[in-house]
Every structure is written in structure tokens, then in C-alpha cells.
PDB file of N, CA and C in Angstrom:
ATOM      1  N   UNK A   1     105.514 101.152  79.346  1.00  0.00           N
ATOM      2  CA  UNK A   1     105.637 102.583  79.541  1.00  0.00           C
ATOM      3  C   UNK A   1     107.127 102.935  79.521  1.00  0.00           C
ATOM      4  N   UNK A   2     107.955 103.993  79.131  1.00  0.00           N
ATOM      5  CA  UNK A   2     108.887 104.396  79.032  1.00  0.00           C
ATOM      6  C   UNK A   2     108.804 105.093  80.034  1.00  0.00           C
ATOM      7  N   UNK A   3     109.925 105.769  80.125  1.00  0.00           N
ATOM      8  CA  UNK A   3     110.534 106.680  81.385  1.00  0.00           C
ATOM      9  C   UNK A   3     110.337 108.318  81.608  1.00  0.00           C
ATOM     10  N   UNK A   4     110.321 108.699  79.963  1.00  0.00           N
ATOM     11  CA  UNK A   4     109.388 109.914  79.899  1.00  0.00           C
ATOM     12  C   UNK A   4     108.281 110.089  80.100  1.00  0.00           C
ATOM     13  N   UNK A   5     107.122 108.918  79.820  1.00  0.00           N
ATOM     14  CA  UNK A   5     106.147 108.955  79.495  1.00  0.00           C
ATOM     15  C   UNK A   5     105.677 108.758  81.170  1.00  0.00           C
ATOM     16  N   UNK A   6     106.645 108.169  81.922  1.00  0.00           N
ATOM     17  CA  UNK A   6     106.906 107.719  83.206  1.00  0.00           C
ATOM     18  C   UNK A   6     106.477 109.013  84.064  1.00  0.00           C
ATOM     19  N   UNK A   7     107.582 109.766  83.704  1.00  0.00           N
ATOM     20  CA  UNK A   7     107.964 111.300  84.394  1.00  0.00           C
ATOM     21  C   UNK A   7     106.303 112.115  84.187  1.00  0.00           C
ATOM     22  N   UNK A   8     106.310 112.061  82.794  1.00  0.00           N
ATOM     23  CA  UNK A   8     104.875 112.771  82.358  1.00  0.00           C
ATOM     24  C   UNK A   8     103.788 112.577  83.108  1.00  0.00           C
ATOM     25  N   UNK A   9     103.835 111.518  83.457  1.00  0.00           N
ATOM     26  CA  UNK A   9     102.156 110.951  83.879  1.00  0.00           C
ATOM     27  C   UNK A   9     102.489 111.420  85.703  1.00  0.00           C
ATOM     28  N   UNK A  10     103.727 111.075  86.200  1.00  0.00           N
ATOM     29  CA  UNK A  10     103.691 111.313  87.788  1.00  0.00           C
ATOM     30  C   UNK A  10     103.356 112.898  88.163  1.00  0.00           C
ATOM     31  N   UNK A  11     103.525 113.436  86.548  1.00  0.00           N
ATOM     32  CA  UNK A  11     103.715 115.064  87.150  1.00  0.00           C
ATOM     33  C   UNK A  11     102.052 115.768  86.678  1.00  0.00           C
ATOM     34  N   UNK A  12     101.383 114.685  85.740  1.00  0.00           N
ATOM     35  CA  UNK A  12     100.023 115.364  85.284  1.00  0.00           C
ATOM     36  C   UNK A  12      99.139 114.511  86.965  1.00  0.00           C
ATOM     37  N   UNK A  13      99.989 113.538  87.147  1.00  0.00           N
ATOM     38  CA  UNK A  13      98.612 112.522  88.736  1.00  0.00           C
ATOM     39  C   UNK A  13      98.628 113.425  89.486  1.00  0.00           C
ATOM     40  N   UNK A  14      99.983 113.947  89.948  1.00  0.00           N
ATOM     41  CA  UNK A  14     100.576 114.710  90.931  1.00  0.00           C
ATOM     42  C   UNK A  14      99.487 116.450  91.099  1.00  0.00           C
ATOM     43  N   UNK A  15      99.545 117.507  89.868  1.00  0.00           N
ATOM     44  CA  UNK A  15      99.054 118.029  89.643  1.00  0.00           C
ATOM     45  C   UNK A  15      97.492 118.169  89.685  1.00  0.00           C
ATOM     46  N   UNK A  16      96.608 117.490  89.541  1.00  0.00           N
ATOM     47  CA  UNK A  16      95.785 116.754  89.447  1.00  0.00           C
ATOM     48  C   UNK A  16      95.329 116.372  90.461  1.00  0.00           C
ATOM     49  N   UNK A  17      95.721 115.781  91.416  1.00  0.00           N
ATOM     50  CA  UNK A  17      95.461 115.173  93.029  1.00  0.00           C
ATOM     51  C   UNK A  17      95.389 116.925  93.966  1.00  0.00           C
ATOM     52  N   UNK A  18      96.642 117.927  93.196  1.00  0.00           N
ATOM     53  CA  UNK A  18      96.457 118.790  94.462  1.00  0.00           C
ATOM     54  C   UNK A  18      95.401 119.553  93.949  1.00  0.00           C
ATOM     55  N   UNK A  19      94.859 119.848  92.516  1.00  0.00           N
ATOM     56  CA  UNK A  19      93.689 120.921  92.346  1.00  0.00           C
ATOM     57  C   UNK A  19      92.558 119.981  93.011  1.00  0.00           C
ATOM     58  N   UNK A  20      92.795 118.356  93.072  1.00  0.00           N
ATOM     59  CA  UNK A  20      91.412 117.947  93.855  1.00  0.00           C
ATOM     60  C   UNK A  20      91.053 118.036  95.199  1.00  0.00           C
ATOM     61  N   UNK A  21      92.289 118.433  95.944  1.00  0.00           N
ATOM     62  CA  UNK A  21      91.840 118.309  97.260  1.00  0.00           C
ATOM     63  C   UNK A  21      91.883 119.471  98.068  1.00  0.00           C
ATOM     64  N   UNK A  22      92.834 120.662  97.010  1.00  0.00           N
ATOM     65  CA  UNK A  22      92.777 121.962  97.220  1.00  0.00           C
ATOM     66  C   UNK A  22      90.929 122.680  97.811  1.00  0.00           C
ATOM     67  N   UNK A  23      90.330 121.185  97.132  1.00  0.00           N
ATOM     68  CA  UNK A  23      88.748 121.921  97.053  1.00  0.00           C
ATOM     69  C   UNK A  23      88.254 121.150  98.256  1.00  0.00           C
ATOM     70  N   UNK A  24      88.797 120.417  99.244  1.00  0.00           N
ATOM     71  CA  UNK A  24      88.302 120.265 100.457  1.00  0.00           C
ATOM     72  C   UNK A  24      88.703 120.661 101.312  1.00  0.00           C
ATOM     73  N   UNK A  25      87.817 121.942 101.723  1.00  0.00           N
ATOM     74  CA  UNK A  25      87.515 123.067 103.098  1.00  0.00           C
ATOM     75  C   UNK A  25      87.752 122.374 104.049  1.00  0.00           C
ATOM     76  N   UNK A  26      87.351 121.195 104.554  1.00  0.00           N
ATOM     77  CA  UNK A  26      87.771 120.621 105.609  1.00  0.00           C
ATOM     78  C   UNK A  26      88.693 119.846 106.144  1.00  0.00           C
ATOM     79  N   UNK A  27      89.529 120.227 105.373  1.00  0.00           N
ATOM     80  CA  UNK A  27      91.072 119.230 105.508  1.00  0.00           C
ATOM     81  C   UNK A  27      91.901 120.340 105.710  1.00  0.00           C
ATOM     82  N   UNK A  28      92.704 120.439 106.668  1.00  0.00           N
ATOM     83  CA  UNK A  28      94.387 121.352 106.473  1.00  0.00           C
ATOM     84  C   UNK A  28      94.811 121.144 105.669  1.00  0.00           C
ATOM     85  N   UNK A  29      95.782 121.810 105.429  1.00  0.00           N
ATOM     86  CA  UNK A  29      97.028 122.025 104.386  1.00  0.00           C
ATOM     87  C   UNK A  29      97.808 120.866 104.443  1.00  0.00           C
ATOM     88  N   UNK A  30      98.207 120.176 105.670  1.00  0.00           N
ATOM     89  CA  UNK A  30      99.448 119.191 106.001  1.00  0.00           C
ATOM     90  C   UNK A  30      97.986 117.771 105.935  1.00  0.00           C
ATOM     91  N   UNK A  31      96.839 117.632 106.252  1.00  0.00           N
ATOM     92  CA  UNK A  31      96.308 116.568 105.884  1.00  0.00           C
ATOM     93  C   UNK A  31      96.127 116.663 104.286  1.00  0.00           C
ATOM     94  N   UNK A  32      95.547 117.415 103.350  1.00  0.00           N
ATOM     95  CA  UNK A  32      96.319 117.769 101.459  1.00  0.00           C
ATOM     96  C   UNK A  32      96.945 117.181 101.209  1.00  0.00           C
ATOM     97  N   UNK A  33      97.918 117.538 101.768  1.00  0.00           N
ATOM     98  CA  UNK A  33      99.539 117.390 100.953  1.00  0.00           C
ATOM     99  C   UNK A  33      99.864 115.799 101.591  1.00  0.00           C
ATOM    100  N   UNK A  34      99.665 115.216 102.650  1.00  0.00           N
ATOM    101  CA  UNK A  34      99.791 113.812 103.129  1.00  0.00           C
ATOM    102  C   UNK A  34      98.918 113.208 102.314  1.00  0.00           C
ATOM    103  N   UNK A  35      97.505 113.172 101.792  1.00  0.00           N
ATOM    104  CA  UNK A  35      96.739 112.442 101.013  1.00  0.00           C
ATOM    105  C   UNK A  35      97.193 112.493  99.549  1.00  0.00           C
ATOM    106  N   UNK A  36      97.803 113.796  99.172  1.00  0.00           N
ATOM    107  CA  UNK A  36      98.633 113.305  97.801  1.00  0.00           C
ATOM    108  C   UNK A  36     100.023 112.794  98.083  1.00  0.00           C
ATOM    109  N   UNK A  37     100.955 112.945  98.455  1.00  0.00           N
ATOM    110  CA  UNK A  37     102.029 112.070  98.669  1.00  0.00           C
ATOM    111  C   UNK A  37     101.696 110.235  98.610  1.00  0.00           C
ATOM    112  N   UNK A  38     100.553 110.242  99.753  1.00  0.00           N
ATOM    113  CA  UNK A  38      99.938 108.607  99.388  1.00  0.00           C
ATOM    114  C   UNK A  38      99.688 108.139  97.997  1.00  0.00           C
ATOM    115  N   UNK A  39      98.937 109.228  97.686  1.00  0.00           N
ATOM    116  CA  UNK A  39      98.086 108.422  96.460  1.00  0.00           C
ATOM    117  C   UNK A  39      99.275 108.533  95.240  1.00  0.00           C
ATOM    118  N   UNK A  40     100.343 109.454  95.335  1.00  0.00           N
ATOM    119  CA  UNK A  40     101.204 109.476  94.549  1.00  0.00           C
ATOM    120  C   UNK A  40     102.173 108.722  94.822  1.00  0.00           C
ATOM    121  N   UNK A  41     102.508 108.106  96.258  1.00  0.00           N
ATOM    122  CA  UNK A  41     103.540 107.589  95.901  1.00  0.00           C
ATOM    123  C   UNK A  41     102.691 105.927  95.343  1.00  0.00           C
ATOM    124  N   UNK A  42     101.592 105.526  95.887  1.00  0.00           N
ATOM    125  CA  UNK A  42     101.491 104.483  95.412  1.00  0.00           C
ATOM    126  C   UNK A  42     101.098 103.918  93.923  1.00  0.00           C
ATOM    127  N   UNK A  43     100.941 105.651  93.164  1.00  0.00           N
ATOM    128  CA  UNK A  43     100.900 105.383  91.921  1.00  0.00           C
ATOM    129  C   UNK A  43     101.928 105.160  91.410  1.00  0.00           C
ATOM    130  N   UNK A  44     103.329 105.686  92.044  1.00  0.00           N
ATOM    131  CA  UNK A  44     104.673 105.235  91.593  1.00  0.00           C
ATOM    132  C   UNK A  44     105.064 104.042  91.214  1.00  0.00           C
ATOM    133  N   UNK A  45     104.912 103.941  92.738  1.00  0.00           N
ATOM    134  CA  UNK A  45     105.070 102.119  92.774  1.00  0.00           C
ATOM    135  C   UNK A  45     104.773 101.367  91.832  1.00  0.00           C
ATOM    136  N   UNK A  46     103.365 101.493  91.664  1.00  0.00           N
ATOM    137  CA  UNK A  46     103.035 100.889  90.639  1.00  0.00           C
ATOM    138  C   UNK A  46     103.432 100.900  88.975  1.00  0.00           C
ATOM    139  N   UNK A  47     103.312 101.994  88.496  1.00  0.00           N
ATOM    140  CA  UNK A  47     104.011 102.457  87.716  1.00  0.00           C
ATOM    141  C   UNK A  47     105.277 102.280  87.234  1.00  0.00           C
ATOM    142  N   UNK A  48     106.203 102.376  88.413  1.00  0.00           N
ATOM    143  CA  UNK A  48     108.360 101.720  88.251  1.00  0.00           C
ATOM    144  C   UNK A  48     107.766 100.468  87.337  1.00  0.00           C
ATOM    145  N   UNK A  49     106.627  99.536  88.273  1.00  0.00           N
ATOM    146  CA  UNK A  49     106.837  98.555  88.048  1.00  0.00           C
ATOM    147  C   UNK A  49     106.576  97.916  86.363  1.00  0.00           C
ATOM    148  N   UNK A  50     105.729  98.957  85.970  1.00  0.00           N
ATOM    149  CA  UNK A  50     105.162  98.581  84.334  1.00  0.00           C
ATOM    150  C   UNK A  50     106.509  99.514  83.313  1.00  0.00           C
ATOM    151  N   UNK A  51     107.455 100.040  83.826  1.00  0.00           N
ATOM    152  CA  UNK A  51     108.307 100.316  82.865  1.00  0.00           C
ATOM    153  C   UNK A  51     109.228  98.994  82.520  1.00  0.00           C
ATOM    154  N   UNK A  52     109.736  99.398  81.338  1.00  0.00           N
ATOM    155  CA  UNK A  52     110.519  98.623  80.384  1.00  0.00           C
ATOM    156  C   UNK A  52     112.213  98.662  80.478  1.00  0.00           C
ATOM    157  N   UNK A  53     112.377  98.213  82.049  1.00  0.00           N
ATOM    158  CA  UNK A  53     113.877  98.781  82.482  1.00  0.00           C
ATOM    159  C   UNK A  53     113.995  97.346  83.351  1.00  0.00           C
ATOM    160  N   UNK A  54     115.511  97.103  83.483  1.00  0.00           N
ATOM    161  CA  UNK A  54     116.296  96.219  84.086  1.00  0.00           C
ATOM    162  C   UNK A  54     115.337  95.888  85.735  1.00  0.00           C
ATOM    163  N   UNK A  55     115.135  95.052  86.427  1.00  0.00           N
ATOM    164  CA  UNK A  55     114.311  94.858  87.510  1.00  0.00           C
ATOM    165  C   UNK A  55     115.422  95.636  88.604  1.00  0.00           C
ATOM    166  N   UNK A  56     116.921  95.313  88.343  1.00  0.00           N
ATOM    167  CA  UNK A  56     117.608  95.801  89.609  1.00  0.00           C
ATOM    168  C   UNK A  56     117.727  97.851  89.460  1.00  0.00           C
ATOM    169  N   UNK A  57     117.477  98.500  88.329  1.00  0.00           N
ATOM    170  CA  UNK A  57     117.530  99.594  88.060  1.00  0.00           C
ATOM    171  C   UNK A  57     116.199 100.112  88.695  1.00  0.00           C
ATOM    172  N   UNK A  58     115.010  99.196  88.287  1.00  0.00           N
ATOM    173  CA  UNK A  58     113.467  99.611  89.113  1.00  0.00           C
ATOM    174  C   UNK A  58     113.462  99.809  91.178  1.00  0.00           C
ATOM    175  N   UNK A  59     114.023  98.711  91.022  1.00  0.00           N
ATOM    176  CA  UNK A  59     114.516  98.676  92.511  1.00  0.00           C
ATOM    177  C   UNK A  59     115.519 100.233  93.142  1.00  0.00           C
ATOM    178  N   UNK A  60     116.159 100.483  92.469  1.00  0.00           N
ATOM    179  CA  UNK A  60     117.078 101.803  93.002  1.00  0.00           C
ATOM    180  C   UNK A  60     115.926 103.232  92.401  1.00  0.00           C
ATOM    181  N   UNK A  61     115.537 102.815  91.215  1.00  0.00           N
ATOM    182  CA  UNK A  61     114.558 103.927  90.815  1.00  0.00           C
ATOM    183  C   UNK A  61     113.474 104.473  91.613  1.00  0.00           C
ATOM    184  N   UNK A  62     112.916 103.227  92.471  1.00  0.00           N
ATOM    185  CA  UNK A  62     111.464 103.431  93.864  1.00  0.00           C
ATOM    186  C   UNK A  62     112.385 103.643  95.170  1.00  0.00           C
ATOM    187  N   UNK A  63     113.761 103.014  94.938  1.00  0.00           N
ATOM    188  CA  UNK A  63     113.994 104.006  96.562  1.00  0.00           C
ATOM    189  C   UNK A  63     114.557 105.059  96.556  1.00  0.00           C
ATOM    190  N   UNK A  64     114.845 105.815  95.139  1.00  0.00           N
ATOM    191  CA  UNK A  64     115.504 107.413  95.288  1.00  0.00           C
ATOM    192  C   UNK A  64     114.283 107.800  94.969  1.00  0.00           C
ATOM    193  N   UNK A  65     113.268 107.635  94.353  1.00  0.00           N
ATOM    194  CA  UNK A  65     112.040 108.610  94.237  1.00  0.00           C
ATOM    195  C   UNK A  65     111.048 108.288  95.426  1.00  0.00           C
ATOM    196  N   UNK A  66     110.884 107.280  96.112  1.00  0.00           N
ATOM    197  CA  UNK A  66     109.337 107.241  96.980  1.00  0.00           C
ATOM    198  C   UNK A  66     110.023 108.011  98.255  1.00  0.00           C
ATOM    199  N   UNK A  67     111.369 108.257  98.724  1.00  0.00           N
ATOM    200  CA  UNK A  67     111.704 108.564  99.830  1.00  0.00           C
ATOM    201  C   UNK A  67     111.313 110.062  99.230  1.00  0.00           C
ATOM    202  N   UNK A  68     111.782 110.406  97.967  1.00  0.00           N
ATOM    203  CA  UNK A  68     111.353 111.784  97.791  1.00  0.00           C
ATOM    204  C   UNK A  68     110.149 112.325  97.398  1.00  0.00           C
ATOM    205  N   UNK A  69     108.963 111.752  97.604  1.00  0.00           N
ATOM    206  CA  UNK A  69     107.769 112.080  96.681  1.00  0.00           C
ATOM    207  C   UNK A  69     107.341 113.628  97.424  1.00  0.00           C
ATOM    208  N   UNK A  70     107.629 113.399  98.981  1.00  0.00           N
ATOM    209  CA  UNK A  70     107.067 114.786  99.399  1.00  0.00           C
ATOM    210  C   UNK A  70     107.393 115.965  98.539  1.00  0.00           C
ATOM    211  N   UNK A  71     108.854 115.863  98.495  1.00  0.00           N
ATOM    212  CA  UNK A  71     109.801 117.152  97.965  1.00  0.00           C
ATOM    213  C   UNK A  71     108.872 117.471  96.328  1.00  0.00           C
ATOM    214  N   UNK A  72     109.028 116.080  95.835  1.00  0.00           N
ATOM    215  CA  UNK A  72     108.313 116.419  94.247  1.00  0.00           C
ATOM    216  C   UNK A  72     107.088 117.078  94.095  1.00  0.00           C
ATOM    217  N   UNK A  73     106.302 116.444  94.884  1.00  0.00           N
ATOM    218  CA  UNK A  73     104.905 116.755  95.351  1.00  0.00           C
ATOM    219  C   UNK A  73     104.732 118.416  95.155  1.00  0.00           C
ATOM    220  N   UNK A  74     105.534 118.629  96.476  1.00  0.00           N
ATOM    221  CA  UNK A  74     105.489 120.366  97.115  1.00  0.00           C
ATOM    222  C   UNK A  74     106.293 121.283  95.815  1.00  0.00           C
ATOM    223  N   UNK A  75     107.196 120.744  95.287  1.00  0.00           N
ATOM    224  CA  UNK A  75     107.448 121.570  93.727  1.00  0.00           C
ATOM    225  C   UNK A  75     106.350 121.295  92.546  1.00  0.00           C
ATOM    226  N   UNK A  76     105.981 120.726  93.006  1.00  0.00           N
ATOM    227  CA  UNK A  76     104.629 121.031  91.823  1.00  0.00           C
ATOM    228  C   UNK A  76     103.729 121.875  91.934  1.00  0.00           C
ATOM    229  N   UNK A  77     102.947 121.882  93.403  1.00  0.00           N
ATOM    230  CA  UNK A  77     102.479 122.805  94.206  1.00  0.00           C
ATOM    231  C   UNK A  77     102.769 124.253  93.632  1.00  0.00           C
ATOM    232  N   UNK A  78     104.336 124.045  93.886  1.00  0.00           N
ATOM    233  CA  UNK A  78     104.861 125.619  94.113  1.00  0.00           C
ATOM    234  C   UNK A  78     104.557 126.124  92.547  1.00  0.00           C
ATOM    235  N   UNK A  79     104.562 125.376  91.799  1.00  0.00           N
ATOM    236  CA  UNK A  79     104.638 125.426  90.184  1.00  0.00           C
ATOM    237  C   UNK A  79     103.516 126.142  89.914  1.00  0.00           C
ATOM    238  N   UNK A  80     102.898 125.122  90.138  1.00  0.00           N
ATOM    239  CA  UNK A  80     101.278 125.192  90.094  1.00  0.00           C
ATOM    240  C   UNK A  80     100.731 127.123  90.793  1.00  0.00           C
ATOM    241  N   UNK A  81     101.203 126.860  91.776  1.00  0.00           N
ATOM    242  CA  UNK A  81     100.852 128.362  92.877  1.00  0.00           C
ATOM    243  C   UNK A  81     101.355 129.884  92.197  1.00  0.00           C
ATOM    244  N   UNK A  82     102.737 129.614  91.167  1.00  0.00           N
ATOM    245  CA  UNK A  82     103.684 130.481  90.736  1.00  0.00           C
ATOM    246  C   UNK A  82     102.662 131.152  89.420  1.00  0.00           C
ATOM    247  N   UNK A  83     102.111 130.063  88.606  1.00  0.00           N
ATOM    248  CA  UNK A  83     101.135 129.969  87.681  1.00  0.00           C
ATOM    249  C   UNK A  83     100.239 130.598  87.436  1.00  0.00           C
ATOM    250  N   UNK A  84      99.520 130.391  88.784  1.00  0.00           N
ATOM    251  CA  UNK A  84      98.225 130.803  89.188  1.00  0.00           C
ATOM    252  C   UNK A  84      98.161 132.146  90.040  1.00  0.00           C
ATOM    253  N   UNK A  85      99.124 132.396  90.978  1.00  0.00           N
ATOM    254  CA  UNK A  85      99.636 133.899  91.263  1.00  0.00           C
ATOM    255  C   UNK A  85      99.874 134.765  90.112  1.00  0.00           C
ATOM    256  N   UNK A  86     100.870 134.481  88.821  1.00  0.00           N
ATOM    257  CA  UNK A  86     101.381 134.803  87.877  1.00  0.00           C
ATOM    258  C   UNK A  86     100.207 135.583  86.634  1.00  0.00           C
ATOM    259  N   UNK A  87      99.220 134.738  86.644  1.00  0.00           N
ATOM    260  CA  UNK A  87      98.027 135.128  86.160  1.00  0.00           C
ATOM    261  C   UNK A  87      97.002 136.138  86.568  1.00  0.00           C
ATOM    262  N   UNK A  88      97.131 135.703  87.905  1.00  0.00           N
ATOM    263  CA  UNK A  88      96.043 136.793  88.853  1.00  0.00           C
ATOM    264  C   UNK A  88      96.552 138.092  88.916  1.00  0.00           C
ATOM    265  N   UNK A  89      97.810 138.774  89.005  1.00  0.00           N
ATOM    266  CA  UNK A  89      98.048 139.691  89.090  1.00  0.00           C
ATOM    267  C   UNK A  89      98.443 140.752  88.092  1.00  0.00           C
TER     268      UNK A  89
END
């Protein structure tokens, strides 16, 4: 996997995870957004690991992005929300 193709896929999982859980009534907002951060960051993880990059570059690549997955997460959200407001009105 390349690094675009990298970026691409974290931002279609990412997207994807919140229209799925957006649809469970019985979860808060802050239990949501904690069940995608999980499932996203551990798709990361996994993921650094199948790119085609130096092992010590993968290593700095999972600790500037998994510390940030919340932040990424919640801008997608907002993306997503801007979209979908944007339309409705």
C-alpha cells in the first residue's frame, strides 16, 4: 500500500465507522466517537504496518498519527456534518 492510498482508505474507514454508529440510539455521542477512534486507530496500526516505507519512518508515522486519531476522527465528523447541513438547507 502506498501512502496515499494509505491516507485514502483511513479517511473512507473513518467516515464509514461514524455513519455506522451514528445509527445507534443507544450509545452517547462520547461512547460513538470512543468506538471509532478504537476501531480506527487499530486499523492504523495495522495498516503503517503494510506500507512500503523505511521500518524506522513507520515507527514515527504511528506515534504522530495514533496519539492524534481523536482530532482526525472529529474533522471528519465535522466534514461529514458541514455536508450534510449544507444540503439540508
Amino acid at each position: 500500500m502506498d501512502f496515499k492510498t494509505f491516507i485514502q482508505d483511513v479517511a473512507a474507514n473513518t467516515r464509514q465507522y461514524i455513519e455506522k454508529f451514528e445509527e445507534y440510539k443507544e450509545l452517547s455521542g462520547e461512547q460513538k466517537k470512543a468506538r471509532v477512534d478504537d476501531i480506527i486507530t487499530d486499523y492504523i496500526e495495522v495498516a503503517i504496518d503494510s506500507l512500503k516505507m523505511n521500518i524506522v519512518f513507520k515507527y514515527f508515522l504511528k506515534k504522530l498519527i495514533i496519539v492524534n486519531v481523536p482530532v482526525i476522527t472529529q474533522i471528519i465528523f465535522d466534514l461529514i456534518k458541514t455536508k450534510i447541513e449544507g444540503i439540508t438547507k
